[in-house]
Protein backbone atom coordinates (compact mmCIF):
# COMPACT_ATOMS: atom_id res chain seq x y z
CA UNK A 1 -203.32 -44.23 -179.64
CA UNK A 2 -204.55 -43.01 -183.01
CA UNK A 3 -201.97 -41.18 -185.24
CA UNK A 4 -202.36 -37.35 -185.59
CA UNK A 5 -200.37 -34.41 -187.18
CA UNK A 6 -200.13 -30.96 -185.78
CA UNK A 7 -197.72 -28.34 -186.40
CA UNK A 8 -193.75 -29.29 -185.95
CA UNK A 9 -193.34 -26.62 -182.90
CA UNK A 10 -194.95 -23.57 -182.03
CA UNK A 11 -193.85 -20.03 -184.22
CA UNK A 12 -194.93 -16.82 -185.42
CA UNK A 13 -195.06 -15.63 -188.81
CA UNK A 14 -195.22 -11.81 -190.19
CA UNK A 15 -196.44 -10.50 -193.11
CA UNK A 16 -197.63 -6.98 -194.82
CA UNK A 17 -201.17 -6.77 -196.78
CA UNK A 18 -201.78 -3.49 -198.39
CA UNK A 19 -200.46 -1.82 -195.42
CA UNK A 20 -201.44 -3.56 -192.64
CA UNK A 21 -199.34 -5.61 -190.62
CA UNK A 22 -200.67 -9.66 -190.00
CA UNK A 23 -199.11 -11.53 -186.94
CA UNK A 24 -199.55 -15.37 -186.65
CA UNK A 25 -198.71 -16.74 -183.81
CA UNK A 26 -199.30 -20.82 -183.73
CA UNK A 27 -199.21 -23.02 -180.76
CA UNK A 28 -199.55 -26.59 -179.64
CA UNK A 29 -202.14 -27.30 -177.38
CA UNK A 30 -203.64 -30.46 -175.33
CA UNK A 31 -206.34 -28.48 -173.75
CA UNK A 32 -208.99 -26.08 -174.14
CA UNK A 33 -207.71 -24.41 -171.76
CA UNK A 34 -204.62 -24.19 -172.63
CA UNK A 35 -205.46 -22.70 -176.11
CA UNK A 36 -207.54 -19.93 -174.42
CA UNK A 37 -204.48 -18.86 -172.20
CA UNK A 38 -202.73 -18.61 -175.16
CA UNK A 39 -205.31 -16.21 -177.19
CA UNK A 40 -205.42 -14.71 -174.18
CA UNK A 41 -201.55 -14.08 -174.04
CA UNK A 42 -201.61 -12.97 -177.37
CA UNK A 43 -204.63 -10.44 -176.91
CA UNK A 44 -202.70 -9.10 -174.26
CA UNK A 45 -199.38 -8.82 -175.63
CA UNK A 46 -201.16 -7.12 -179.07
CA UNK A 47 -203.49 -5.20 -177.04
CA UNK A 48 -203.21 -1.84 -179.30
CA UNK A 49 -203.90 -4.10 -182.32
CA UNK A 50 -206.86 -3.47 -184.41
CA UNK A 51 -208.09 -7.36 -184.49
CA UNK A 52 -206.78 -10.64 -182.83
CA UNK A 53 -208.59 -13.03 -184.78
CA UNK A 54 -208.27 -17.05 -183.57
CA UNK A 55 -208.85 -20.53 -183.88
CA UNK A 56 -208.43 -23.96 -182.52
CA UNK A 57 -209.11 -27.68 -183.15
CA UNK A 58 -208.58 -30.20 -180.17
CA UNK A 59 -208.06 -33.70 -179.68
CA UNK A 60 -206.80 -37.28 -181.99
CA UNK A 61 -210.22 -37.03 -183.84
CA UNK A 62 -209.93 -33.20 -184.28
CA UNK A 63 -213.77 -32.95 -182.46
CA UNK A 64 -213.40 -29.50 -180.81
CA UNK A 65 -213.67 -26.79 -183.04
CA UNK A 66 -213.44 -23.19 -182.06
CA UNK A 67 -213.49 -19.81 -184.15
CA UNK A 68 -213.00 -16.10 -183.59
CA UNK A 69 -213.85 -13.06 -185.73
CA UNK A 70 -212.86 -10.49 -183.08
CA UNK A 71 -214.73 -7.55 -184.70
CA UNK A 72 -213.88 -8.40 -188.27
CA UNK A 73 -216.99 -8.24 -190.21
CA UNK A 74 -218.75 -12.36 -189.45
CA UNK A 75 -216.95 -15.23 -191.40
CA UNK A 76 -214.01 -13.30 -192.90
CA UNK A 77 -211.39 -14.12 -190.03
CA UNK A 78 -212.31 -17.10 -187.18
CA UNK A 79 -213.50 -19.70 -189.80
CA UNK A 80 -211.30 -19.10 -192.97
CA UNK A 81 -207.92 -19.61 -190.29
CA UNK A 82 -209.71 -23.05 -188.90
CA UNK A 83 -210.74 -23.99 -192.36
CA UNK A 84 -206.67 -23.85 -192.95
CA UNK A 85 -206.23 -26.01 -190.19
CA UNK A 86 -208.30 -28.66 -191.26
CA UNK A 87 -207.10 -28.85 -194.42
CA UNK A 88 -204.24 -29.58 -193.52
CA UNK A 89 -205.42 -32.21 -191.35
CA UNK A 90 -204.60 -31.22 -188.21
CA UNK A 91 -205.05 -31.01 -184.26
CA UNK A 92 -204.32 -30.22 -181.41
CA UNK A 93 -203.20 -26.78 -182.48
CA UNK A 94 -204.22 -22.63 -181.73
CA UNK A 95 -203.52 -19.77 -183.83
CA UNK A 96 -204.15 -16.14 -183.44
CA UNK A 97 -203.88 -13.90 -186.16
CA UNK A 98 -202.90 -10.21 -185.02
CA UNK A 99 -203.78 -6.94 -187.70
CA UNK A 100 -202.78 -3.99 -186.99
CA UNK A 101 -204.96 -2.09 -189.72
CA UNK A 102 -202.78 0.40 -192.11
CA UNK A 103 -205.55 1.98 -193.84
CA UNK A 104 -206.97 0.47 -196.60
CA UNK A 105 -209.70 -1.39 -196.89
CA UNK A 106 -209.52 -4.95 -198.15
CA UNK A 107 -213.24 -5.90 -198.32
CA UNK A 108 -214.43 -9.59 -197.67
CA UNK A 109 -212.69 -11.39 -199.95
CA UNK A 110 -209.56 -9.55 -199.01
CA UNK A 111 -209.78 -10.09 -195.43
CA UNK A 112 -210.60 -14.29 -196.06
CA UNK A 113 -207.02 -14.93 -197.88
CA UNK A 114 -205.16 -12.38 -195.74
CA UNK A 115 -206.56 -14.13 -192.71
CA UNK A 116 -205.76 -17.73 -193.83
CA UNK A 117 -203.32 -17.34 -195.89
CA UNK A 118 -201.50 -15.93 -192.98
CA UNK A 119 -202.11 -19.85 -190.93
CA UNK A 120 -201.30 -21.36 -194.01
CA UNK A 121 -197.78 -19.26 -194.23
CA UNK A 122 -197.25 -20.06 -190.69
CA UNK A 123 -197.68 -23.87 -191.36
CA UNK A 124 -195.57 -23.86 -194.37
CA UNK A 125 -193.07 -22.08 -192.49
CA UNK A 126 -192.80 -24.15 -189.30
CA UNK A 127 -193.90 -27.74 -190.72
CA UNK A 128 -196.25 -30.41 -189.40
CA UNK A 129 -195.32 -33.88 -187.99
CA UNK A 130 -197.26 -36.95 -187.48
CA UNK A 131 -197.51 -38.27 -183.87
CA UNK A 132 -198.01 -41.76 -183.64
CA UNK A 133 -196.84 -45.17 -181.89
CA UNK A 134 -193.45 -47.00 -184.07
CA UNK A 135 -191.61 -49.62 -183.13
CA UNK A 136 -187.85 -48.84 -182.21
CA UNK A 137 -184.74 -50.76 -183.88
CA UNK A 138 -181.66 -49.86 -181.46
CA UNK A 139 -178.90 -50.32 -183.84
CA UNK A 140 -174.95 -50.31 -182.79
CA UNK A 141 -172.47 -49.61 -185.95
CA UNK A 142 -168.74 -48.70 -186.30
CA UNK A 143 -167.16 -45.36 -187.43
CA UNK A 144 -166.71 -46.91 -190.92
CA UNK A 145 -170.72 -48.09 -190.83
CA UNK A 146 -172.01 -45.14 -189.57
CA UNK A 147 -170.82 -42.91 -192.06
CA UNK A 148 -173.01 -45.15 -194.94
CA UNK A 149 -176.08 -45.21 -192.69
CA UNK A 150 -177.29 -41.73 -194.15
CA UNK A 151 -177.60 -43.94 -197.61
CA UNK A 152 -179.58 -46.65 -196.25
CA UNK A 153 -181.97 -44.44 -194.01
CA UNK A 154 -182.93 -42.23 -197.02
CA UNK A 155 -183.91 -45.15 -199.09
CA UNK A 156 -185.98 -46.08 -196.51
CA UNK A 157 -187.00 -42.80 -195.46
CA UNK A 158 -186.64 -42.83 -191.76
CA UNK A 159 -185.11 -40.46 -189.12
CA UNK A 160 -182.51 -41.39 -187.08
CA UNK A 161 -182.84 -40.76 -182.70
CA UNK A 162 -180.59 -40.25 -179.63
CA UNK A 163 -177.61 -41.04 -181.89
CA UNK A 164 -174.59 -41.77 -179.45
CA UNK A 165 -170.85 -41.59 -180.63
CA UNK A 166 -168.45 -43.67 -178.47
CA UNK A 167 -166.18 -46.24 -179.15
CA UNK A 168 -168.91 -47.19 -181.91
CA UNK A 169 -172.32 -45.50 -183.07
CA UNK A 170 -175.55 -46.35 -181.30
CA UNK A 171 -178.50 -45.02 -182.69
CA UNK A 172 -182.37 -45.58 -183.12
CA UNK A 173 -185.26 -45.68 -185.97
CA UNK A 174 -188.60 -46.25 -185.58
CA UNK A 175 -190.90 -47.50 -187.88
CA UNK A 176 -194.67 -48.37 -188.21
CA UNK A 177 -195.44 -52.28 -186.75
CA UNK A 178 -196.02 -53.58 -189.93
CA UNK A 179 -192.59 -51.93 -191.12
CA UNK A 180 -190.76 -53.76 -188.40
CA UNK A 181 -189.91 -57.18 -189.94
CA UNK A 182 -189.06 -55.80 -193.44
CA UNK A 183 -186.58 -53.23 -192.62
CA UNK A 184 -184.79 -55.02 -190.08
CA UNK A 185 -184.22 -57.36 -193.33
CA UNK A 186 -183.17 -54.71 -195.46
CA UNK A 187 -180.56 -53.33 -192.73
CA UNK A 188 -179.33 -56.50 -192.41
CA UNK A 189 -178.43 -57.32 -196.30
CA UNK A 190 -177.46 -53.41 -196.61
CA UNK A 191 -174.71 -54.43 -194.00
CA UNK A 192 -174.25 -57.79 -195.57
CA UNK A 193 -175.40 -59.11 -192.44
CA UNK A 194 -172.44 -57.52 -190.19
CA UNK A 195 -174.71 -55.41 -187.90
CA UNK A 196 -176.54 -55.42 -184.74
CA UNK A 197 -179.96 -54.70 -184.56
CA UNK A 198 -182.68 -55.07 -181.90
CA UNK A 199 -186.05 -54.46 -181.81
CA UNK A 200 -186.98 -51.85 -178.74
CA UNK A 201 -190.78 -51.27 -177.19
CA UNK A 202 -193.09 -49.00 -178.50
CA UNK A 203 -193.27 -45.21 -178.28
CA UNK A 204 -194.61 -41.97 -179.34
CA UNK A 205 -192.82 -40.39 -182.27
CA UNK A 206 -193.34 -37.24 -183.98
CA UNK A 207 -192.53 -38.05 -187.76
CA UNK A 208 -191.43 -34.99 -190.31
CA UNK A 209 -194.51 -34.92 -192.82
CA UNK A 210 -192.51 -33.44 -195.91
């Protein structure tokens, strides 16, 4: 598969322009539609709202594109929210932004940063990861081992998965093919060579894009 990012999990972010209230909610999706049933959720849950304004971009290559003004006055809303997303390089992602309008006007320009900077809050907020295929190193360690193991996996920056704690410490990395070899070495001289270590089959990871 070809690596992607997208958004760490799906949230909803509030915030209070001159008055009026903007809602992001941001989703996950596979499908398009799946991302409709979820504009469509929101739209219904916000149905006294003034606007529910939305986007989404679809699949590894991030070729489906779709925006939404909802009423707002034509490229002040739909497009400034995707533009967000693809900034930030990612997929396979929805967002609806909710106003309920307090009042005051905010003209054009106004309603273009209120609008993305509202995705861009909601990103910030909630994080994006980067799924892709790693190789997995199954590791077992003792009490004593496992409590330096923090050290070596921040030099090497990796995150550490479906950590066990029995009569010793079992727990997994992954890392990117070409990775493999080389850290497998440096675990090994970090432990001085008292460690087991074995190399596991591929899979899907979502990696923490700080």
């Amino acid at each position: 598969m070809k690596a992607f990012r997208t958004i760490k999990e799906d949230g909803i972010v509030e915030e209070e322009i001159k008055k009026s209230r903007f809602i992001c909610q941001i989703k996950r999706v596979t499908t398009e539609e799946e991302a409709r049933e979820f504009i469509t959720a929101v739209k219904k849950e916000h149905y006294k709202a003034t606007h529910n304004c939305s986007c989404f971009i679809l699949g590894e290559a991030a070729t489906i594109k779709r925006s939404s003004d909802d009423g707002e006055p034509s490229g002040t809303a739909g497009v400034p929210m995707l533009t967000v997303l693809e900034n930030a390089g990612l997929t396979n992602v929805a967002a609806v932004v909710t106003r309920y309008f307090g009042g005051i006007k905010l003209g054009a320009g106004g309603l273009i940063r209120a609008y993305a900077g509202s995705v861009a809050k909601a990103i910030k907020d909630i994080g994006i990861v980067e799924v892709k295929e790693q190789e997995g190193i199954h590791i077992r360690l003792s009490y004593a081992q496992y409590q330096e193991f923090a050290n070596w996996r921040q030099t090497q920056l990796l995150e550490e998965y479906d950590t066990q704690f029995a009569t010793e410490v079992t727990t997994t990395v992954f890392v990117d093919k070409e990775d493999l070899a080389p850290t497998l070495h440096s675990l090994t001289d970090f432990y001085h060579g008292k460690v087991e270590a074995q190399a596991l089959d591929t899979r899907i990871v979502e990696v923490p894009i700080h």
